[in-house]
C-alpha atoms as a PDB file:
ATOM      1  CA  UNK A   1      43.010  75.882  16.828  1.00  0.00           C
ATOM      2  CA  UNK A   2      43.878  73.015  19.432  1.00  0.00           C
ATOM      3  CA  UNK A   3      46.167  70.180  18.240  1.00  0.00           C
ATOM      4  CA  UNK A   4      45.119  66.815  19.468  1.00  0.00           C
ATOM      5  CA  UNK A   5      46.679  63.553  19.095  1.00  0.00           C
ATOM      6  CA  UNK A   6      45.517  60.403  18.922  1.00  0.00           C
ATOM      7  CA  UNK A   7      46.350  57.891  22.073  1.00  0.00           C
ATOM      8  CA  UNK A   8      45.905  54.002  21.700  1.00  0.00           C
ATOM      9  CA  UNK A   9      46.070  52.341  25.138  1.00  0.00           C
ATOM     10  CA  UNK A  10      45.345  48.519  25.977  1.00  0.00           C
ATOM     11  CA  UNK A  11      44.382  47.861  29.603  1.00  0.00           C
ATOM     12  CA  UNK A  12      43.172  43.963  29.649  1.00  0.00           C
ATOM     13  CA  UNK A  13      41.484  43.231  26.277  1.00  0.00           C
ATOM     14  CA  UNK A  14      39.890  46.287  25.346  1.00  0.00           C
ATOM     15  CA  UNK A  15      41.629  49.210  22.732  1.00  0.00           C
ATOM     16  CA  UNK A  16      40.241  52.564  24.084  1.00  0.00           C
ATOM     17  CA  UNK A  17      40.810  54.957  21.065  1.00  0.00           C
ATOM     18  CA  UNK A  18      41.297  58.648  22.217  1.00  0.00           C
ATOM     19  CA  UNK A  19      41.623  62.361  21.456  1.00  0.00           C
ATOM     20  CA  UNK A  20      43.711  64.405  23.738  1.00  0.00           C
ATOM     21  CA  UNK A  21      44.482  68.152  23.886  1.00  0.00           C
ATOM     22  CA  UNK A  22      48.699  67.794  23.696  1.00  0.00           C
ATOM     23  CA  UNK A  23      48.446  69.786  27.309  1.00  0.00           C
ATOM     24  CA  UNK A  24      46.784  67.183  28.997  1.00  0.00           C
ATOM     25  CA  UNK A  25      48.215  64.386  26.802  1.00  0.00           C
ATOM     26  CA  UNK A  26      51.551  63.915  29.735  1.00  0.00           C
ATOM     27  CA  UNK A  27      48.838  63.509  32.665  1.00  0.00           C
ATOM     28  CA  UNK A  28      46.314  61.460  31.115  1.00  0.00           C
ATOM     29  CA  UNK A  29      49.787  59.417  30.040  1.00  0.00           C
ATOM     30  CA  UNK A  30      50.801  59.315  33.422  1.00  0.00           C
ATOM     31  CA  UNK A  31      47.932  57.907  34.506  1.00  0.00           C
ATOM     32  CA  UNK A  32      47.837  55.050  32.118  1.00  0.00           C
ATOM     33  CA  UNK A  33      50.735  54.214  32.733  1.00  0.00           C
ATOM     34  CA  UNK A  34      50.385  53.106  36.212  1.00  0.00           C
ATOM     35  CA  UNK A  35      47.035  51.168  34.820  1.00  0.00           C
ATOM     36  CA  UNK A  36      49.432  49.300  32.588  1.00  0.00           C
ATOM     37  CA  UNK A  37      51.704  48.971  35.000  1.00  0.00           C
ATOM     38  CA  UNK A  38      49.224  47.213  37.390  1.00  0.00           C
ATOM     39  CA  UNK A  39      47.831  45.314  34.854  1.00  0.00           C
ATOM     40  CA  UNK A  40      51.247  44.055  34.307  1.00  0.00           C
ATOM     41  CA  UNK A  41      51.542  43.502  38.215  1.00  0.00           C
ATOM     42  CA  UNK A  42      48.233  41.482  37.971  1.00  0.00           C
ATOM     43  CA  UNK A  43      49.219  38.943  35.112  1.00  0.00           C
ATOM     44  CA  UNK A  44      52.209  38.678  36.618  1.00  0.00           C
ATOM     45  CA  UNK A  45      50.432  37.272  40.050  1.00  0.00           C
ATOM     46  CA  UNK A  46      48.258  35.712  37.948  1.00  0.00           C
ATOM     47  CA  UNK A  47      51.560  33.329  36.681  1.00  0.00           C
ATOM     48  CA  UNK A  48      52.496  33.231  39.540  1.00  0.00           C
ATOM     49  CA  UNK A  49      49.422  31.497  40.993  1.00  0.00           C
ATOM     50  CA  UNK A  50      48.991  30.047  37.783  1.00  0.00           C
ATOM     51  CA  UNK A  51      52.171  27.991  39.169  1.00  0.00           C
ATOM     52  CA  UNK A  52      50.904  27.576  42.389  1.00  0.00           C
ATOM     53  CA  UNK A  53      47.473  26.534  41.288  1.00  0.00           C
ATOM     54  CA  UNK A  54      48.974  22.864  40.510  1.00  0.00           C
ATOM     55  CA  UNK A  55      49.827  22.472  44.104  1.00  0.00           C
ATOM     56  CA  UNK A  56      46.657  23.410  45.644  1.00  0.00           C
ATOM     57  CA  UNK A  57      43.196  21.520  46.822  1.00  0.00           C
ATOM     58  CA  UNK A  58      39.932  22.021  44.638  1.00  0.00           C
ATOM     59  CA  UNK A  59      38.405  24.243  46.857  1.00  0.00           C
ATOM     60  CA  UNK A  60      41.944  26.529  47.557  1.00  0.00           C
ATOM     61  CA  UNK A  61      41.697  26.683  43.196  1.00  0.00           C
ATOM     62  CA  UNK A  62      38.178  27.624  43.107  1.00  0.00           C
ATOM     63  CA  UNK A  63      38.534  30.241  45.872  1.00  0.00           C
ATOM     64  CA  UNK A  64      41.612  31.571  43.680  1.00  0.00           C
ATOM     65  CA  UNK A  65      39.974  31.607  41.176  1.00  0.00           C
ATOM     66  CA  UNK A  66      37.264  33.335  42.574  1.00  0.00           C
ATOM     67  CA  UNK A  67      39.703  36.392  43.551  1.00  0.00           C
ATOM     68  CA  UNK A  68      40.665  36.174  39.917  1.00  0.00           C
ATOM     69  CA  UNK A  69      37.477  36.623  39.102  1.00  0.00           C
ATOM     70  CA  UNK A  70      36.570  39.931  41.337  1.00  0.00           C
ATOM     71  CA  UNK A  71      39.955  41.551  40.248  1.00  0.00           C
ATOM     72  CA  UNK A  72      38.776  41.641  36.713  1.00  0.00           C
ATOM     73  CA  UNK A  73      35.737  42.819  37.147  1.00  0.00           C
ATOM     74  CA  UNK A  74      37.899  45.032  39.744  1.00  0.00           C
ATOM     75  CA  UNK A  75      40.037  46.077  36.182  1.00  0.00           C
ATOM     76  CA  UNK A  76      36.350  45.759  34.001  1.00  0.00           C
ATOM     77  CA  UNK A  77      35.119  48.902  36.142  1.00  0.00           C
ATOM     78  CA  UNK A  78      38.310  51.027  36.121  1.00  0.00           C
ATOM     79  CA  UNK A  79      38.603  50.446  32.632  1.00  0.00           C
ATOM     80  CA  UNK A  80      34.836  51.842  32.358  1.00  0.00           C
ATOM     81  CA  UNK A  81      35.235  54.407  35.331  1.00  0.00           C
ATOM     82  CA  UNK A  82      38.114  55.710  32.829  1.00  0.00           C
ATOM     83  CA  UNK A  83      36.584  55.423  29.406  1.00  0.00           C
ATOM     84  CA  UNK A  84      33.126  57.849  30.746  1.00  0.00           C
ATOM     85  CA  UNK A  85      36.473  60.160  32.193  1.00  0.00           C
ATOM     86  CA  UNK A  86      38.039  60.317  28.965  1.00  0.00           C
ATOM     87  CA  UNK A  87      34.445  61.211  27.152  1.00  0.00           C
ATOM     88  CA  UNK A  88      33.378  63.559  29.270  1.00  0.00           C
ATOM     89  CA  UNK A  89      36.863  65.192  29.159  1.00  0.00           C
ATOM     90  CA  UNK A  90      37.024  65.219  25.472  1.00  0.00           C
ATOM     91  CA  UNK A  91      33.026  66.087  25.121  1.00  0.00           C
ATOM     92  CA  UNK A  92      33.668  69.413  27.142  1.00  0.00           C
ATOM     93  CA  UNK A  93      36.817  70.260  25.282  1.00  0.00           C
ATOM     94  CA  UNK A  94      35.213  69.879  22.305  1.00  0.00           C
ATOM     95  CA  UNK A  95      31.755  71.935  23.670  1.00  0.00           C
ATOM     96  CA  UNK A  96      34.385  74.334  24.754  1.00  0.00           C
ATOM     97  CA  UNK A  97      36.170  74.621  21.262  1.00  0.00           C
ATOM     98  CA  UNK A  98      32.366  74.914  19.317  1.00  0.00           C
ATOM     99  CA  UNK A  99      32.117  77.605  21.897  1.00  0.00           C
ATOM    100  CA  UNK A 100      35.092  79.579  20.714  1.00  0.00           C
ATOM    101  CA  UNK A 101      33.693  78.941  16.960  1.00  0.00           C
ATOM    102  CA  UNK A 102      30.711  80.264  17.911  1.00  0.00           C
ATOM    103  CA  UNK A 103      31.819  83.338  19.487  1.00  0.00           C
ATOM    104  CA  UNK A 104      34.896  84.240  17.322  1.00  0.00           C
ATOM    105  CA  UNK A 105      31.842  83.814  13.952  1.00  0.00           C
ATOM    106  CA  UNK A 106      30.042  86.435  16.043  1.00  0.00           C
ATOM    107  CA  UNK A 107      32.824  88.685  16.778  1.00  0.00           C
ATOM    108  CA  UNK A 108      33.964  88.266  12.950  1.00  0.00           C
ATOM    109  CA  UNK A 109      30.231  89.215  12.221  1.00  0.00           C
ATOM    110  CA  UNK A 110      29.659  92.055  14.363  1.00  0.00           C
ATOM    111  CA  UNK A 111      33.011  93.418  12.880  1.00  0.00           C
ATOM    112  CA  UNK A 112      31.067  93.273   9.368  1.00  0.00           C
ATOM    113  CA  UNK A 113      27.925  94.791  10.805  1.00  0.00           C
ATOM    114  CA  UNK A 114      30.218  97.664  11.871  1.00  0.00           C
ATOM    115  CA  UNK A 115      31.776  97.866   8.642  1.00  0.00           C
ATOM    116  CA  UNK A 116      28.433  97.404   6.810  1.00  0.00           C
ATOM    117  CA  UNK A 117      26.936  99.927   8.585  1.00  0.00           C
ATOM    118  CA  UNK A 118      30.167 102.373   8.103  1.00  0.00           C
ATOM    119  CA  UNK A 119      29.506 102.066   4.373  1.00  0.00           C
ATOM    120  CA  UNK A 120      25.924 102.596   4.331  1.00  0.00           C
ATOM    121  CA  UNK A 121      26.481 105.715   6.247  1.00  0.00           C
ATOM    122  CA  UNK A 122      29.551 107.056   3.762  1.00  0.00           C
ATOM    123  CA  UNK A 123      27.517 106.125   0.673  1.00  0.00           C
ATOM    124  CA  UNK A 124      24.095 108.282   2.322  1.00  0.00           C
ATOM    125  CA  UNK A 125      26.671 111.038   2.616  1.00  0.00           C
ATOM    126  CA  UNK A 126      27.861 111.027  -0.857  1.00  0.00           C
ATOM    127  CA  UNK A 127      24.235 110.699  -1.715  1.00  0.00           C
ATOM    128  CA  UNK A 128      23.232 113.674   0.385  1.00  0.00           C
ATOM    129  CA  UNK A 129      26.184 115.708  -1.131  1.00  0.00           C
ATOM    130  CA  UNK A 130      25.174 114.989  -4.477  1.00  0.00           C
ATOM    131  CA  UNK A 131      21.530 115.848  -4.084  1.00  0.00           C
ATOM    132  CA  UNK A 132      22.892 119.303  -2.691  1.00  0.00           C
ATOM    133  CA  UNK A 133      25.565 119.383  -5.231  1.00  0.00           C
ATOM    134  CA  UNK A 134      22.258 118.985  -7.556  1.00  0.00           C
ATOM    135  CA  UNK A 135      20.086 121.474  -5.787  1.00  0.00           C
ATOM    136  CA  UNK A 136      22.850 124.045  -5.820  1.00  0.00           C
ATOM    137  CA  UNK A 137      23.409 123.760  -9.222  1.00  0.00           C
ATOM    138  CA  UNK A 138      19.665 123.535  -9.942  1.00  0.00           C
ATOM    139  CA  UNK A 139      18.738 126.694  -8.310  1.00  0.00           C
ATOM    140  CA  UNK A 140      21.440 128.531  -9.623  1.00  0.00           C
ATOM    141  CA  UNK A 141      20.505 127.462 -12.871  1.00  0.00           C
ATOM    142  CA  UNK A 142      16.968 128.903 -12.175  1.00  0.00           C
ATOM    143  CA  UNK A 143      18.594 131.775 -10.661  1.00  0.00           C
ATOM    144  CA  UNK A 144      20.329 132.336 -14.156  1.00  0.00           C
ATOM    145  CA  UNK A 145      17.235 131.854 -16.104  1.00  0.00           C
ATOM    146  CA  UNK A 146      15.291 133.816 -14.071  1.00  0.00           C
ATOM    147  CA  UNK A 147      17.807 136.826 -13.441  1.00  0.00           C
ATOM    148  CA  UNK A 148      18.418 137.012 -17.861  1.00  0.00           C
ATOM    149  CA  UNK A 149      14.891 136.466 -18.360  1.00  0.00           C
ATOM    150  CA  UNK A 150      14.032 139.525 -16.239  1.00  0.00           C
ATOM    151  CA  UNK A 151      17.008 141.532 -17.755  1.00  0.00           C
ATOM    152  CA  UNK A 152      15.457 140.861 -21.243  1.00  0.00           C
ATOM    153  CA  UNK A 153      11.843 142.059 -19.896  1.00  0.00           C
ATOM    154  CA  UNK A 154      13.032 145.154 -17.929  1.00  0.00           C
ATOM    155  CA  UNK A 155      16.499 145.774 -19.797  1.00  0.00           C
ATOM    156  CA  UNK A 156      19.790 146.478 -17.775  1.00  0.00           C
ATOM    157  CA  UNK A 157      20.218 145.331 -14.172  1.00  0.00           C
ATOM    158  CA  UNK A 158      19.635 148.813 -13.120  1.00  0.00           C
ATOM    159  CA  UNK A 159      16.274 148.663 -14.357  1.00  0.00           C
ATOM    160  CA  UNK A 160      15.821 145.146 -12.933  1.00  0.00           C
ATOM    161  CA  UNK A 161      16.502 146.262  -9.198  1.00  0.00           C
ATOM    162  CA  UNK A 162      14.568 149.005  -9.520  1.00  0.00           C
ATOM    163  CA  UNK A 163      11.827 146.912 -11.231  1.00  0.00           C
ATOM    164  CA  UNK A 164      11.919 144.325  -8.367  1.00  0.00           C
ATOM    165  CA  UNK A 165      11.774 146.995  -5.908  1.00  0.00           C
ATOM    166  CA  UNK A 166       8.703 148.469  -7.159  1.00  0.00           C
ATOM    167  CA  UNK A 167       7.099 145.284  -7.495  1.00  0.00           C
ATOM    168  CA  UNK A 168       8.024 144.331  -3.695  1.00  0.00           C
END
């Protein structure tokens, strides 16, 4: 069985909650790293111009803040580019870990049918045995009866072969 852990990350104002194989846990890291990191880049212009705001014109703040403006929705669609990544990713690891269910259930199950089957065929052939043991002991039981019953109507054996021969 996989072990995932669980990866809180904060890019802007969202929390994107996430389930990560521990293989892919360093590169999906990695990568969010750098988005913090250039979220911290942003902010930090953002100060920055935040200071220089209060010695522009009107029209040199509105068109700043316009750019402010397009780089979050810049940051709004990376942030959504990433969370559909991040679902897909884990949706197909976990289709891919049903699939391994589903096939190790079938493998357990054809092991049983194997098995089942193995013990159907020992028990017919203890069956079959005893029916012959049965029959054996059956006809030799009739054998008996019939071989002293004839004795007692034609006397010794001697008579009894000859008898039979006669007869034949």
């Amino acid at each position: 069985m996989k072990k995932t852990l669980a990866l809180e990350v904060k890019i802007g104002n969202p929390f994107l909650s996430l389930s990560l194989s521990a293989s892919n846990l360093m590169s999906h890291h990695q990568t969010y790293q750098r988005k913090i990191d250039n979220q911290r880049d942003i902010i930090s212009h953002q100060q920055r111009d935040q200071r220089e705001i209060y010695h522009l014109s009107s029209s040199e703040r509105l068109e700043r803040q316009i750019i402010r403006e397009r780089e979050r929705e810049r940051e709004r669609e990376i942030i959504r580019e990433l969370s559909s990544l991040i679902i897909r990713e884990v949706q197909e690891r976990e289709r891919d870990h049903q699939r391994d269910i589903i096939s190790h259930h079938q493998e357990i199950r054809g092991r049983e049918i194997i098995r089942e089957r193995d013990i159907i065929r020992e028990i017919s052939f203890l069956i079959i045995k005893k029916i012959r043991e049965r029959e054996i002991i059956r006809v030799s039981s009739h054998l008996w009866s019939a071989s002293s019953g004839l004795t007692r109507v034609f006397g010794t054996g001697h008579h009894v072969r000859h008898s039979v021969t006669y007869q034949g």
